[in-house]
PDB file of N, CA and C in Angstrom:
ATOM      1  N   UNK A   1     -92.216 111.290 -16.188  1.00  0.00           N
ATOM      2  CA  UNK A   1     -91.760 109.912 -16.108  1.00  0.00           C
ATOM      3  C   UNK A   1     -91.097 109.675 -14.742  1.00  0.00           C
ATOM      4  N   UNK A   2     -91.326 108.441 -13.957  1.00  0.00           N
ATOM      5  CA  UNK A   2     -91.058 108.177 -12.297  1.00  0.00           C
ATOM      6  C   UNK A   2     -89.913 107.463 -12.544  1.00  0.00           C
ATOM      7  N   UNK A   3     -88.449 107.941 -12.085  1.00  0.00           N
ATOM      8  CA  UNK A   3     -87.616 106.648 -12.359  1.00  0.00           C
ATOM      9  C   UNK A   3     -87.488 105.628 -11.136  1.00  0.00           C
ATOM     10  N   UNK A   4     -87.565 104.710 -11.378  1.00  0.00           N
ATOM     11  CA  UNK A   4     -87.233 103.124 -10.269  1.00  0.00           C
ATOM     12  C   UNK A   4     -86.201 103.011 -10.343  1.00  0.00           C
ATOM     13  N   UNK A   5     -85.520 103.367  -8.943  1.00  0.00           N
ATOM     14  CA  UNK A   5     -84.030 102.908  -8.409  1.00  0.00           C
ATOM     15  C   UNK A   5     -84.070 101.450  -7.836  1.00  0.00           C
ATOM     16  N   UNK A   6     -83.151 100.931  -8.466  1.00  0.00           N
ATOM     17  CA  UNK A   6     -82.953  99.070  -7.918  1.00  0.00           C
ATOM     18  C   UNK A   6     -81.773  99.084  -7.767  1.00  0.00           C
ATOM     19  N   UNK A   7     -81.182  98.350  -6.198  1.00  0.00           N
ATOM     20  CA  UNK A   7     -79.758  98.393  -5.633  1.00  0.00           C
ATOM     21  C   UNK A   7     -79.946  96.743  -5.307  1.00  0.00           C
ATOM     22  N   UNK A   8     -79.023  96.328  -5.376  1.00  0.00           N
ATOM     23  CA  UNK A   8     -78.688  94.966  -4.803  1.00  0.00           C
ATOM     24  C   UNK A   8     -77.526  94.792  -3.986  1.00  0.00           C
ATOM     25  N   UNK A   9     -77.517  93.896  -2.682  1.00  0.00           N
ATOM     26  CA  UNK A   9     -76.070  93.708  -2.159  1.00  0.00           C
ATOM     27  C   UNK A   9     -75.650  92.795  -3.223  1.00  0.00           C
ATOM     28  N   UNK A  10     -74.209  92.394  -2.645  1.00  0.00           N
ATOM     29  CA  UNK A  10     -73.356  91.576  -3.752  1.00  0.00           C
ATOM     30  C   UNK A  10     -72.245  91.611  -2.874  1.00  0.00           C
ATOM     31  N   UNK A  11     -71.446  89.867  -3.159  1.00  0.00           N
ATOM     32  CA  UNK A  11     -70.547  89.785  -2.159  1.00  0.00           C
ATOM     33  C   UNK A  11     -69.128  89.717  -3.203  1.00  0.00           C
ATOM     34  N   UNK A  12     -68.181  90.022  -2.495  1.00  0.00           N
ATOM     35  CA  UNK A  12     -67.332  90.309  -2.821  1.00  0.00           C
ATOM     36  C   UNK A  12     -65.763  89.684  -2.169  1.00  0.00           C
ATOM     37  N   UNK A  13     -64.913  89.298  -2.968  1.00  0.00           N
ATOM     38  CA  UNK A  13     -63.457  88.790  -1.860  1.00  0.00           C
ATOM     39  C   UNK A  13     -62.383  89.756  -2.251  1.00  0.00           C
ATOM     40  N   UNK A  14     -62.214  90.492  -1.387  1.00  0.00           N
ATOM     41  CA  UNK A  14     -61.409  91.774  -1.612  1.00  0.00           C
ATOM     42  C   UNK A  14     -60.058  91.124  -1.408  1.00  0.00           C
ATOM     43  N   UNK A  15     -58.934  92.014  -1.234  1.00  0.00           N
ATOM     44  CA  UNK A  15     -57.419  92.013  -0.634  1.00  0.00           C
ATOM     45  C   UNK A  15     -57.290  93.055   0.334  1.00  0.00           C
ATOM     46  N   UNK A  16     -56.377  92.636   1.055  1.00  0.00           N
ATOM     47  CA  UNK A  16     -55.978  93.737   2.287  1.00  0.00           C
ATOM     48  C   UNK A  16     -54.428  93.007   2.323  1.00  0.00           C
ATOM     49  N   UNK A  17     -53.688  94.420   2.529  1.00  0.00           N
ATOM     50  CA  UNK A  17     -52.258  94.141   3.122  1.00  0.00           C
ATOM     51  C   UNK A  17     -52.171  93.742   4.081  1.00  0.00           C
ATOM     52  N   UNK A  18     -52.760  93.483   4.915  1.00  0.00           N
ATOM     53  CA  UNK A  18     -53.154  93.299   6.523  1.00  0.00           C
ATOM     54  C   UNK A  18     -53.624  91.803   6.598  1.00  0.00           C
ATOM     55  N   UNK A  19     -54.758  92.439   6.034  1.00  0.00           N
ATOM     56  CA  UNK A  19     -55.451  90.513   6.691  1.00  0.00           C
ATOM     57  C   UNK A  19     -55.810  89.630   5.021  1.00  0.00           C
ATOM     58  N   UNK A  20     -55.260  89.969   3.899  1.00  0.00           N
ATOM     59  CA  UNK A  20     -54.843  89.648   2.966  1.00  0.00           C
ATOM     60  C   UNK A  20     -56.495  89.589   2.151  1.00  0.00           C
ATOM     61  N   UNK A  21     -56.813  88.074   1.976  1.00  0.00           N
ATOM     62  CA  UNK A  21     -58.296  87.764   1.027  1.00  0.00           C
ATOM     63  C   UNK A  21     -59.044  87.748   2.531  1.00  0.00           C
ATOM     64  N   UNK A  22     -60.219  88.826   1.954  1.00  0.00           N
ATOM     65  CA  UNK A  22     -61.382  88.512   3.409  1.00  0.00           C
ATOM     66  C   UNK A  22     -62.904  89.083   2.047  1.00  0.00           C
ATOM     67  N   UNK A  23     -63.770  88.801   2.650  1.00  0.00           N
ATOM     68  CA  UNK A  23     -65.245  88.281   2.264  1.00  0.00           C
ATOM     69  C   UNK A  23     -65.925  89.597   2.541  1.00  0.00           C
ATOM     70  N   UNK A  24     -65.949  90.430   1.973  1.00  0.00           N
ATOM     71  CA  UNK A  24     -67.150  92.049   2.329  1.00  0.00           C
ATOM     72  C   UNK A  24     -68.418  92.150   1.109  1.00  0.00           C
ATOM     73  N   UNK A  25     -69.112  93.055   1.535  1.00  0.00           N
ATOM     74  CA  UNK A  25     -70.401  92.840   0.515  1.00  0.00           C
ATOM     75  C   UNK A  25     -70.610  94.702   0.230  1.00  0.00           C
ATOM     76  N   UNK A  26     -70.878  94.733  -0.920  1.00  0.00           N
ATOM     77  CA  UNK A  26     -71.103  96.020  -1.668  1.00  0.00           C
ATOM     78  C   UNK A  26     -72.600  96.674  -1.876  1.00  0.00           C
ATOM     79  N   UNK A  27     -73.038  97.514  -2.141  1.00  0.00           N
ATOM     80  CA  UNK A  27     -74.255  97.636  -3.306  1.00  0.00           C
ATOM     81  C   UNK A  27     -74.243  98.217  -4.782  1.00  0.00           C
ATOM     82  N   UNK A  28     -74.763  97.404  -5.662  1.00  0.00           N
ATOM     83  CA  UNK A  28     -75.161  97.441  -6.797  1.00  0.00           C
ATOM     84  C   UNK A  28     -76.090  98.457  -7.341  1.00  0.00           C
ATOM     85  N   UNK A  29     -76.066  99.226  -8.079  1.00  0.00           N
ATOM     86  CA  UNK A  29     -76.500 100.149  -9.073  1.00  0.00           C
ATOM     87  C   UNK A  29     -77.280  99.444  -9.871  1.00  0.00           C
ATOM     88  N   UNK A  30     -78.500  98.958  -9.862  1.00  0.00           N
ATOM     89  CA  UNK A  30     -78.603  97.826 -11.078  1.00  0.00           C
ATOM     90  C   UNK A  30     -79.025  98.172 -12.464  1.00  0.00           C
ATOM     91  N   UNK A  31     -79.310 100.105 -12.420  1.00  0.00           N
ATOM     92  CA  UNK A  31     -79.296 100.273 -13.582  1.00  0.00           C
ATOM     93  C   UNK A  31     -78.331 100.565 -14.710  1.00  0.00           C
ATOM     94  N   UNK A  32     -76.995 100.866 -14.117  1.00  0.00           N
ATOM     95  CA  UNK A  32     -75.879 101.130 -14.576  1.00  0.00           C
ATOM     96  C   UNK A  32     -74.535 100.593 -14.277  1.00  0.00           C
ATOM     97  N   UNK A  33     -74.874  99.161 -13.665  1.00  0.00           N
ATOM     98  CA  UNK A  33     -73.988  98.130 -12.641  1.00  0.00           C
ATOM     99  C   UNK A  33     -72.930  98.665 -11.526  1.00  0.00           C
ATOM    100  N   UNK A  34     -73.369 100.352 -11.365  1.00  0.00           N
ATOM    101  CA  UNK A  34     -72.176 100.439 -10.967  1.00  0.00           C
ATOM    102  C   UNK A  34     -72.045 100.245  -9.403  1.00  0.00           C
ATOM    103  N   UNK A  35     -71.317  99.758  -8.837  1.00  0.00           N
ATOM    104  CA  UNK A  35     -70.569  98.884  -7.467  1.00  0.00           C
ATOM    105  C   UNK A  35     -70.161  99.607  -6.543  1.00  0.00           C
ATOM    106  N   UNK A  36     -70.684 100.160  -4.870  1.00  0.00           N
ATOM    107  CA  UNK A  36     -69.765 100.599  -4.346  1.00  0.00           C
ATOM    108  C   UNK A  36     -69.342  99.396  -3.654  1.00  0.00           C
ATOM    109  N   UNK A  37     -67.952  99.556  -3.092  1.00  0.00           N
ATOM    110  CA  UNK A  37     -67.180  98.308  -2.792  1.00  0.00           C
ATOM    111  C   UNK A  37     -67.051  98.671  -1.374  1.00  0.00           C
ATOM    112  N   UNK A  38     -66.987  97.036  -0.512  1.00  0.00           N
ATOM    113  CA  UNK A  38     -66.685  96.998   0.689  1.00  0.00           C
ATOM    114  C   UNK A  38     -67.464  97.852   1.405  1.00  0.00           C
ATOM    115  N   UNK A  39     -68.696  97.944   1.382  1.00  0.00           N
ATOM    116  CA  UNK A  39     -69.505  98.485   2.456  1.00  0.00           C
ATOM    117  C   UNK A  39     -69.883  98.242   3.560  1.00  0.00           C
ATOM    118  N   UNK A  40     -69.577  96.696   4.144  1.00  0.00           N
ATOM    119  CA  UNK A  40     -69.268  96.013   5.300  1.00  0.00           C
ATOM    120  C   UNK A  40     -69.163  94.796   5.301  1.00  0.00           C
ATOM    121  N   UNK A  41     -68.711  94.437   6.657  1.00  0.00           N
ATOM    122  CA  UNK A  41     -68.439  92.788   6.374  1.00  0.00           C
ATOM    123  C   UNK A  41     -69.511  92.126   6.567  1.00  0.00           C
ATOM    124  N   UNK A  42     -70.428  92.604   7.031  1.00  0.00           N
ATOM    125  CA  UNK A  42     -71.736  91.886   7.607  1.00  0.00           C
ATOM    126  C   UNK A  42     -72.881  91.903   6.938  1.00  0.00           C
ATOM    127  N   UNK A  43     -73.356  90.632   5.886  1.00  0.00           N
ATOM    128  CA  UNK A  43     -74.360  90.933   4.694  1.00  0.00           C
ATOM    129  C   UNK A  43     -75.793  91.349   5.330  1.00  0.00           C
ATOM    130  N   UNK A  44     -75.848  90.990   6.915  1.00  0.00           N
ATOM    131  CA  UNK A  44     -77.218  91.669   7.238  1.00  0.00           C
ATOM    132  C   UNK A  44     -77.306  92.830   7.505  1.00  0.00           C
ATOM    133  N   UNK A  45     -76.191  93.556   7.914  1.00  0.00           N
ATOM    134  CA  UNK A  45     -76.278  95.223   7.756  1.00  0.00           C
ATOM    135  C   UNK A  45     -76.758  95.417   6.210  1.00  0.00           C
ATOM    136  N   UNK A  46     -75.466  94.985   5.378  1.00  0.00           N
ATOM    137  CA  UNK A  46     -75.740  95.604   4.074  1.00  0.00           C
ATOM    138  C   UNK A  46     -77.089  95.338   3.527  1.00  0.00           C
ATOM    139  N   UNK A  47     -77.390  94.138   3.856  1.00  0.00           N
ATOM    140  CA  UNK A  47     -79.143  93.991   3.219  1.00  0.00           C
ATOM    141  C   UNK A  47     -79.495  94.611   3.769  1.00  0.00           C
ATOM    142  N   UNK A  48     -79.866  95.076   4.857  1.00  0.00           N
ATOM    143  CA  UNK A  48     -80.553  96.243   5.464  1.00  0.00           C
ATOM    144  C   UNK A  48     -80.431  97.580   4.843  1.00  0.00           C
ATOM    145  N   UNK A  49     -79.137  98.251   4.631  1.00  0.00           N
ATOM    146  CA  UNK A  49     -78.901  99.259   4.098  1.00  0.00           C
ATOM    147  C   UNK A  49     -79.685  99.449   2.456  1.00  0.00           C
ATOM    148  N   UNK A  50     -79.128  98.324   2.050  1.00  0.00           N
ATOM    149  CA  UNK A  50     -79.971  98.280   0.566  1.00  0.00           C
ATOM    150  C   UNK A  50     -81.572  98.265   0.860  1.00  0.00           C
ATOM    151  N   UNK A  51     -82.480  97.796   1.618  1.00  0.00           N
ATOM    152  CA  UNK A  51     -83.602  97.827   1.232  1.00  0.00           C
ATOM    153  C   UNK A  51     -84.244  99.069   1.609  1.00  0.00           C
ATOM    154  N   UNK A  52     -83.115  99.891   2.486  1.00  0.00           N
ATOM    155  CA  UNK A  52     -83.927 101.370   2.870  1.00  0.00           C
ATOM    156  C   UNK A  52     -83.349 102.027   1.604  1.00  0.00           C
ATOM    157  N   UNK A  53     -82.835 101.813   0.768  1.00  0.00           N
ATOM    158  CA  UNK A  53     -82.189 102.328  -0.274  1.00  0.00           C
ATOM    159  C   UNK A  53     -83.302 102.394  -1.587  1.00  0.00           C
ATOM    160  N   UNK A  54     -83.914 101.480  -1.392  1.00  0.00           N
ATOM    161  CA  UNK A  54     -85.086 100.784  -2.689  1.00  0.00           C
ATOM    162  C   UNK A  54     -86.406 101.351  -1.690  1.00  0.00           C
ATOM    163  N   UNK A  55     -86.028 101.223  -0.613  1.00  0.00           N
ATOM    164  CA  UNK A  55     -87.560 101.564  -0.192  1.00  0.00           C
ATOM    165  C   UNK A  55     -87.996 103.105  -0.447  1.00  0.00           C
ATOM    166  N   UNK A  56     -86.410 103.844  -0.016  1.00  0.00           N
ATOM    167  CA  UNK A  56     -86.962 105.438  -0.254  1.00  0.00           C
ATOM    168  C   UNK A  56     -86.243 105.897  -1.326  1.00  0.00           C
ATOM    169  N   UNK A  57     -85.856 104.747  -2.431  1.00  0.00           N
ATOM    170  CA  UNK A  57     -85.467 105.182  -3.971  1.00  0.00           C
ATOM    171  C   UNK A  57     -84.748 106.412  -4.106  1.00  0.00           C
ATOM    172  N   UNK A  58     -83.412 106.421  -3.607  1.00  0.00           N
ATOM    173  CA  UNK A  58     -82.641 107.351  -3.564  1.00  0.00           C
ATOM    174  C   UNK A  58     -81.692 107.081  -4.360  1.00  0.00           C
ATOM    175  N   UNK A  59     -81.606 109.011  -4.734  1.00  0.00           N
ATOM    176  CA  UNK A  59     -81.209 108.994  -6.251  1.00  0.00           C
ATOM    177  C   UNK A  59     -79.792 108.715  -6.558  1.00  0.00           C
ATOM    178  N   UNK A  60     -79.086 108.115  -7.383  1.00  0.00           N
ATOM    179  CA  UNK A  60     -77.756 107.545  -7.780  1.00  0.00           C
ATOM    180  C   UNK A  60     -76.996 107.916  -6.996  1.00  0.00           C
ATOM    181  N   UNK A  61     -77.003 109.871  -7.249  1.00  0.00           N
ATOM    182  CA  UNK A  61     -76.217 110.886  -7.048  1.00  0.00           C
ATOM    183  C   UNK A  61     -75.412 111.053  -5.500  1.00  0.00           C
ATOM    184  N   UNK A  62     -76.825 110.427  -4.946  1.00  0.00           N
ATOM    185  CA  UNK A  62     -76.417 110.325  -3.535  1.00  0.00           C
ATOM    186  C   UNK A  62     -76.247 109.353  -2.499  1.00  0.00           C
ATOM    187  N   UNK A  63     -76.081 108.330  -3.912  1.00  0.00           N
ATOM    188  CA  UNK A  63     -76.083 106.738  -2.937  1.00  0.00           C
ATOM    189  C   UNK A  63     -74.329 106.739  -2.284  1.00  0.00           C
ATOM    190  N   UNK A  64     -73.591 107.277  -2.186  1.00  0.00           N
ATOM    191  CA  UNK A  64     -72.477 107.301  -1.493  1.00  0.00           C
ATOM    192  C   UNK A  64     -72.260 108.042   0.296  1.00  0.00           C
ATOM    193  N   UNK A  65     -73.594 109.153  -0.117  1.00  0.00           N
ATOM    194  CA  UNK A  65     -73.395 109.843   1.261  1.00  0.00           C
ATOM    195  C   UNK A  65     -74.373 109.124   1.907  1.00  0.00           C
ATOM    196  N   UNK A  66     -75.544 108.509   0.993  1.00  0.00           N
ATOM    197  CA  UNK A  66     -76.465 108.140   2.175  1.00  0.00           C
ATOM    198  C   UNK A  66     -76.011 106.587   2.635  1.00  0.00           C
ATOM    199  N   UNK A  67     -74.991 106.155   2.226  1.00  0.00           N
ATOM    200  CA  UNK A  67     -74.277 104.937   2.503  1.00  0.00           C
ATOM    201  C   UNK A  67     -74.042 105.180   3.655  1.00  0.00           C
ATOM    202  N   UNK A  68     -73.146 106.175   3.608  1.00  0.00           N
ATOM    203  CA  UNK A  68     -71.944 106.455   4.746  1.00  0.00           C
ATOM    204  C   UNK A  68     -72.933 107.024   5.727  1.00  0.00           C
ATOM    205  N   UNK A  69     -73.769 107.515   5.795  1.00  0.00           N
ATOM    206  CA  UNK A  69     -74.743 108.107   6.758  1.00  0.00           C
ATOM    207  C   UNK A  69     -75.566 106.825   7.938  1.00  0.00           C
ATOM    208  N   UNK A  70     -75.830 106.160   6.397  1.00  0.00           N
ATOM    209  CA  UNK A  70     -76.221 104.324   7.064  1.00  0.00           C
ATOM    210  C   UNK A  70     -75.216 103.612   8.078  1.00  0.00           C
ATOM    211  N   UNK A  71     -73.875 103.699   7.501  1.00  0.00           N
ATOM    212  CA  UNK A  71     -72.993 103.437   8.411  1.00  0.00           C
ATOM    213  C   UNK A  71     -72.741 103.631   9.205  1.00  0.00           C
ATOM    214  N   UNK A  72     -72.512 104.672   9.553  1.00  0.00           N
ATOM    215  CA  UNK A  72     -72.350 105.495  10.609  1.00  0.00           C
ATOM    216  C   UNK A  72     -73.418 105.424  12.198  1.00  0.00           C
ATOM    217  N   UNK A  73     -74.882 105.094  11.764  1.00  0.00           N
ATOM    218  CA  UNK A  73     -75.575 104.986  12.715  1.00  0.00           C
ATOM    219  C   UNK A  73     -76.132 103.779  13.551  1.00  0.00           C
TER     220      UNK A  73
END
């Protein structure tokens, strides 16, 4: 059985002690809703990040490092 990974961005209005309510965007887990938060402020990075995410269907386990890997470059 092939499993299909589906991520979605999703925007978000966080808090900061600093610069208080500001506007960042996450990705979605959509099989198990689960959310990483604040992955950047800029929804065209994050759409970007998400569709290499769906494109090379990477597995749950490692949607945190390959986040930060995305970020990073």
């Amino acid at each position: 059985m092939v499993m299909n990974y589906n991520y979605q961005c999703v925007e978000q209005v966080l808090c900061d002690d600093v610069i208080e309510k500001y506007t960042a965007y996450g990705v979605k887990n959509t099989a198990n809703n689960n959310v990483i938060s604040d992955v950047g402020l800029n929804i065209d990075i994050v759409s970007a990040i998400v569709n290499k995410l769906n494109k090379y269907q990477v597995f749950p386990v490692h949607l945190h490092e390959i986040i930060e890997d995305l970020i990073s470059d």
